[in-house]
Protein backbone atom coordinates (compact mmCIF):
# COMPACT_ATOMS: atom_id res chain seq x y z
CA UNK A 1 146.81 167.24 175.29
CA UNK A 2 144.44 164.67 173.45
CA UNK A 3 143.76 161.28 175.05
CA UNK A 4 145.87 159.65 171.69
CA UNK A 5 149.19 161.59 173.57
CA UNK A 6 148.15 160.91 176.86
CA UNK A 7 147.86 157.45 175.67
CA UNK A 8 151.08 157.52 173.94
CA UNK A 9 152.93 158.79 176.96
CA UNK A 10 151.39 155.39 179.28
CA UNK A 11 152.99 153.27 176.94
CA UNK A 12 156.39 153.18 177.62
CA UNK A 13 158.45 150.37 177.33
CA UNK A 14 158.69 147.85 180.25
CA UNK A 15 161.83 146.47 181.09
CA UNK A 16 161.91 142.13 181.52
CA UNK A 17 164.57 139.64 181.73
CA UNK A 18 165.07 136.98 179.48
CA UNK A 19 166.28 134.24 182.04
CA UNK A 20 167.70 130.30 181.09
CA UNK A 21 167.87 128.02 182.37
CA UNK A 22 164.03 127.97 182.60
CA UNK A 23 164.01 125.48 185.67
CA UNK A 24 165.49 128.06 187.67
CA UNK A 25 163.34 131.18 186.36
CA UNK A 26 161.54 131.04 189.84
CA UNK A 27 157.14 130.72 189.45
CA UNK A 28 156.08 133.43 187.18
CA UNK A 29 152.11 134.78 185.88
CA UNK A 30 149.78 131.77 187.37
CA UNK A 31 147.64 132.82 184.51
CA UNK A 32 150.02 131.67 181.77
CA UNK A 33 148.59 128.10 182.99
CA UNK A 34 144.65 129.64 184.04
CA UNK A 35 144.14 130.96 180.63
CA UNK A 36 144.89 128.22 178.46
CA UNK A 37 142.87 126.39 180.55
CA UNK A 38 139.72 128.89 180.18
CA UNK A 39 140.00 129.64 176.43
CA UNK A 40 140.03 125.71 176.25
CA UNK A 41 136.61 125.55 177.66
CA UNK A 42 137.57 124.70 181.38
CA UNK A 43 135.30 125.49 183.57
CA UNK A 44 136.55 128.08 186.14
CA UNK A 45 135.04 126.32 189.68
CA UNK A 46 137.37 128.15 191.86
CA UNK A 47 134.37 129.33 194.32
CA UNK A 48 132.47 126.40 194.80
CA UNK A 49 135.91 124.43 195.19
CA UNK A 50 137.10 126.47 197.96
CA UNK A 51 141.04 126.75 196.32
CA UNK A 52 142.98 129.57 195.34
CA UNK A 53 142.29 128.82 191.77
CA UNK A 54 140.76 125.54 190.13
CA UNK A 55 139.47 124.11 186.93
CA UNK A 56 137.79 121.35 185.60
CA UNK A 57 137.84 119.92 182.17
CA UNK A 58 134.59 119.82 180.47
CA UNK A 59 134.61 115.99 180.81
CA UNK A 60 134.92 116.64 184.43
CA UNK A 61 137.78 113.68 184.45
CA UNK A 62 140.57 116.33 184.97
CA UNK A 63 140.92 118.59 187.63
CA UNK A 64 143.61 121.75 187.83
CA UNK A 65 144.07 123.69 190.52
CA UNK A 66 146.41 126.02 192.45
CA UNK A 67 146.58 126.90 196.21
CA UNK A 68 149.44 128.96 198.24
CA UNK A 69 150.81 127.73 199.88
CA UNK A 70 150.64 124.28 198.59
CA UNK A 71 151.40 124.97 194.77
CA UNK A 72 149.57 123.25 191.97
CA UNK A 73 147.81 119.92 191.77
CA UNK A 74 146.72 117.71 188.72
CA UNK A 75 144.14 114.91 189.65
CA UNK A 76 142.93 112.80 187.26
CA UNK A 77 139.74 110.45 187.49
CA UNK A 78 139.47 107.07 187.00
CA UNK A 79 138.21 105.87 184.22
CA UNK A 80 137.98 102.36 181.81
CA UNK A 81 141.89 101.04 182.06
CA UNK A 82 143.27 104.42 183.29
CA UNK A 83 143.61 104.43 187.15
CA UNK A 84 143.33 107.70 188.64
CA UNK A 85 146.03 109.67 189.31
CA UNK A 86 147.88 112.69 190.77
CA UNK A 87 150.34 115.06 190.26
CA UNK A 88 152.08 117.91 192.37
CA UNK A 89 154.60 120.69 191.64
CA UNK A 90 155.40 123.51 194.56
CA UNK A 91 154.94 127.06 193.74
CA UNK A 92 157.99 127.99 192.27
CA UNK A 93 157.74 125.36 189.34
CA UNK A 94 158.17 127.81 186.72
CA UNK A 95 154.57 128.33 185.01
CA UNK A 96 156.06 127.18 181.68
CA UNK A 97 156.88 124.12 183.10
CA UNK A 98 153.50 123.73 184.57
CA UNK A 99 151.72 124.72 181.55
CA UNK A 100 154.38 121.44 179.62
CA UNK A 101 151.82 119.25 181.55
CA UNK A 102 148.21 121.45 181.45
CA UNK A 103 148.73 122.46 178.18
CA UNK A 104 148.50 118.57 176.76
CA UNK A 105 145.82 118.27 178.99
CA UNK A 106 143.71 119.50 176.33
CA UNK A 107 145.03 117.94 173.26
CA UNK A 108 144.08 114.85 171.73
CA UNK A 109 147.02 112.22 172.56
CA UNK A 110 149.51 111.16 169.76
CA UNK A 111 149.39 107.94 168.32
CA UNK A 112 153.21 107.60 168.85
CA UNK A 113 153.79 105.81 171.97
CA UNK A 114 155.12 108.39 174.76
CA UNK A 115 158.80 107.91 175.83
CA UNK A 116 159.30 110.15 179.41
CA UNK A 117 163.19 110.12 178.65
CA UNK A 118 163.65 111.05 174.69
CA UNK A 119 162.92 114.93 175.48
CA UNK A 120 166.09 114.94 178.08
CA UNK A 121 168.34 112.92 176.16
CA UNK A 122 167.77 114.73 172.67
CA UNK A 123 169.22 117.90 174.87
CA UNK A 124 172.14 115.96 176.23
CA UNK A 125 170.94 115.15 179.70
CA UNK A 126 172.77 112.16 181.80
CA UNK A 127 170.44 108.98 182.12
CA UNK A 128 172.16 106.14 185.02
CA UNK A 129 170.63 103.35 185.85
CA UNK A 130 171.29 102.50 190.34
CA UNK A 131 168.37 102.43 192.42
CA UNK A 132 166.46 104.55 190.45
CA UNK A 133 165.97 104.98 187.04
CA UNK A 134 167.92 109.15 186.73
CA UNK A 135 167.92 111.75 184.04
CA UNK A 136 170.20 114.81 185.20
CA UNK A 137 170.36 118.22 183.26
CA UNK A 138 174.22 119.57 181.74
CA UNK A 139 174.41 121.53 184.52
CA UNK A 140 173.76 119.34 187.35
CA UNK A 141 171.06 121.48 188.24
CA UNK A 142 167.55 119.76 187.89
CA UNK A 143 166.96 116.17 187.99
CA UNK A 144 164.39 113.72 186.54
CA UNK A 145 163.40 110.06 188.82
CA UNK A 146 161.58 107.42 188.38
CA UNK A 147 161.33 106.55 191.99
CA UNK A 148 160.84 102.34 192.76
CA UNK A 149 161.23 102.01 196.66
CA UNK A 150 160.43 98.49 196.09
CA UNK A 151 157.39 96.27 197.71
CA UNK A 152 154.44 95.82 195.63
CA UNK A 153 155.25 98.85 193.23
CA UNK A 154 152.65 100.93 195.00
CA UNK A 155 154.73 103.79 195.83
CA UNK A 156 156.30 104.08 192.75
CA UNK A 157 156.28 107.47 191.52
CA UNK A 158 158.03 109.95 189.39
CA UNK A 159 160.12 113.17 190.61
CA UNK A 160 160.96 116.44 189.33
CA UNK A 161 163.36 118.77 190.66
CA UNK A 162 165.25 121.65 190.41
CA UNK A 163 168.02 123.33 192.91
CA UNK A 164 170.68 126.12 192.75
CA UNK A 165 173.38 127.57 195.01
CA UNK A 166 170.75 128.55 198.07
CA UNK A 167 169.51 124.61 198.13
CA UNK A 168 166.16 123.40 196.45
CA UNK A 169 163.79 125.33 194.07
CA UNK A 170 161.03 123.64 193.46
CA UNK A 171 159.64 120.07 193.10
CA UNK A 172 157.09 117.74 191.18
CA UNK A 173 155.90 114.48 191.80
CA UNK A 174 153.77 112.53 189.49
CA UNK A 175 152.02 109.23 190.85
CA UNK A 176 152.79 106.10 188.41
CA UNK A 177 149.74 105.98 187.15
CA UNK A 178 149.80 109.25 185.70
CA UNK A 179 149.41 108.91 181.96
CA UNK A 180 153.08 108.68 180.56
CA UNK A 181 152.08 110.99 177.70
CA UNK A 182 151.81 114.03 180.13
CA UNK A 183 154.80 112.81 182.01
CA UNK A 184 156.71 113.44 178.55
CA UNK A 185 154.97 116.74 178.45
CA UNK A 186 156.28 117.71 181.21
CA UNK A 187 159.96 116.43 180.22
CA UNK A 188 159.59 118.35 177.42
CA UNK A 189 158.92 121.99 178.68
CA UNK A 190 161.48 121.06 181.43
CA UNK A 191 164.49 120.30 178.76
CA UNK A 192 163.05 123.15 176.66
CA UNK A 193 165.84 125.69 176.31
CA UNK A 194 164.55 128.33 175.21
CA UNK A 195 164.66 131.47 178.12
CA UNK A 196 161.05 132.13 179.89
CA UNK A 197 160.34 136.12 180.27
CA UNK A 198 160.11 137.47 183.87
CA UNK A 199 159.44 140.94 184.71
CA UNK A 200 161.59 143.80 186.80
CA UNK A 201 161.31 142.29 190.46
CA UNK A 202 160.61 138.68 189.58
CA UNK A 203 164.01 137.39 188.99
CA UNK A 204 165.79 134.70 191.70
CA UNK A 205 168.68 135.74 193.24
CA UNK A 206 171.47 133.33 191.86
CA UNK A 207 174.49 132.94 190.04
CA UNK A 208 173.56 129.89 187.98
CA UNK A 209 171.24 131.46 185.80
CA UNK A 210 171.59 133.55 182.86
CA UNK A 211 169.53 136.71 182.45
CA UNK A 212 169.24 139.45 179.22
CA UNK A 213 167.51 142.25 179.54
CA UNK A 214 164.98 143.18 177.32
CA UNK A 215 162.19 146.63 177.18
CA UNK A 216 159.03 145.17 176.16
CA UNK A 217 156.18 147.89 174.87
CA UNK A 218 152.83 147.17 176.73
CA UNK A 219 151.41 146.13 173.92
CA UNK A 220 153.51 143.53 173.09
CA UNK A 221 153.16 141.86 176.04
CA UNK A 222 149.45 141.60 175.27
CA UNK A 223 150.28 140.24 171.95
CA UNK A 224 152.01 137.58 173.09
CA UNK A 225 149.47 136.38 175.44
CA UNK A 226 146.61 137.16 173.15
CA UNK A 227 148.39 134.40 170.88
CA UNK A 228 148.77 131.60 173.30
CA UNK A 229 144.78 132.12 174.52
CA UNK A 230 143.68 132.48 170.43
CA UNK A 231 145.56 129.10 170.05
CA UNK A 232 143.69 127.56 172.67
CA UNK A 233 140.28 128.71 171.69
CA UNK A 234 141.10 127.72 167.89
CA UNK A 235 142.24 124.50 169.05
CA UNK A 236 139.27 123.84 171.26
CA UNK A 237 136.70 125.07 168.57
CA UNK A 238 138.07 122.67 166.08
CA UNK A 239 137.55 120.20 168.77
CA UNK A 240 133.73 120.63 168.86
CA UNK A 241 133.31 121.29 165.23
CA UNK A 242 134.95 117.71 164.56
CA UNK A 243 132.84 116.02 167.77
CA UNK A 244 129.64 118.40 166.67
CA UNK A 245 130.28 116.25 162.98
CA UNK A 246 130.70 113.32 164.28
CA UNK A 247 127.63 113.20 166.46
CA UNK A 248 125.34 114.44 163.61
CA UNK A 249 126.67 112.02 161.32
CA UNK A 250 125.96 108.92 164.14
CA UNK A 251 122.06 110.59 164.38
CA UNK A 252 121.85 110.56 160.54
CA UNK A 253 122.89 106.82 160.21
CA UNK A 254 120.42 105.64 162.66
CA UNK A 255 117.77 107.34 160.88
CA UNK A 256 118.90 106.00 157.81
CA UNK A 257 118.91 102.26 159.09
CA UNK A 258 115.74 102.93 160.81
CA UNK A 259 114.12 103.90 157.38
């Protein structure tokens, strides 16, 4: 048999689940998040930080990381007018959620002034107004707060949550000084309703989620995440070209003044 049929025999179709609602797909690949980051030009530090997993943006102003059993943390230096800040999310926060907040971590911010709400209203979520200002999902099943437990406002804070029948799932919480633009991020991969892929074994137990199944080819798979990591590196080599540009054409202005 030649290696080509051997080969041909390997590849054999695996089989995944298509699962919605996405809040309650249950944690997933850590390195759909750990990736991105990389191909973004995030330094991988995970040794000399002493976590399961951490990375810091090439700024050094942004650091990811991910430790079981803790989950994921997000802290963010201080810096001009932007306090620093934090943000949490327990290991089963599905990593597409995650990646909702990581993901704009290396994007230039829009212009448009960030709205945390819009995302979860456009797909029919509940807002009320008690206590707390409360976005809840169609399905009663995950649940968006900005906390205000009153005082000086220093324990404000926003929380993310999901539950199903067997009690809660997972949770984040975001301090309020967390840039609002990555708090809509994060709104927006959580209202997202499109189903996240999960493999044969990965799938919660429950009855409130909705799961297809699917036989992806090996190869496929790769595909897919070859994609999202050849975005990133695009993305973060137009970044440099356009700060490379801009730096050469501050050097040649002072030279021409100077002359």
């Amino acid at each position: 048999m030649s290696k080509r049929q051997q080969w041909t025999g390997w590849a054999q179709a695996q089989q995944h689940y298509l699962v919605e609602p996405r809040y309650l797909a249950g944690g997933g690949d850590l390195r759909h998040v750990t990736e991105f980051l990389r191909a973004s030009g995030w330094k991988d530090i995970t040794r000399s930080s002493g976590t399961m997993l951490a990375f810091d943006s090439s700024d050094q102003m942004v650091r990811v990381a991910y430790q079981a059993p803790g989950g994921w943390q997000v802290h963010g230096a201080a810096h001009g007018h932007q306090p620093a800040w934090q943000v949490t999310l327990t290991p089963q926060t599905p990593v597409e959620i995650v990646a909702g907040l990581t993901d704009a971590l290396t994007k230039p911010r829009s212009a448009h002034a960030p709205n945390v709400w819009a995302p979860l209203t456009e797909k029919s979520w509940s807002m009320q107004q008690d206590d707390y200002f409360v976005a809840q999902s169609p399905d009663r099943h995950a649940v968006v707060q900005y906390v205000q437990p009153g005082g000086d406002g220093s324990q404000n804070h926003w929380w993310v949550g999901a539950r199903n029948e067997h009690g809660p799932v997972w949770n984040a919480q975001a301090t309020a000084s967390t840039p609002l633009h990555l708090v809509q991020s994060l709104t927006t991969a959580l209202a997202d309703p499109e189903p996240v892929m999960r493999p044969l074994g990965h799938v919660p137990l429950s009855n409130r989620i909705r799961v297809t199944s699917v036989s992806v080819m090996p190869d496929q798979l790769g595909a897919w995440q070859q994609a999202r990591i050849s975005a990133a590196r695009a993305a973060a080599w137009s970044r440099n070209w356009v700060s490379s540009r801009a730096r050469t054409g501050s050097k040649a202005s002072g030279y021409a003044r100077t002359r």
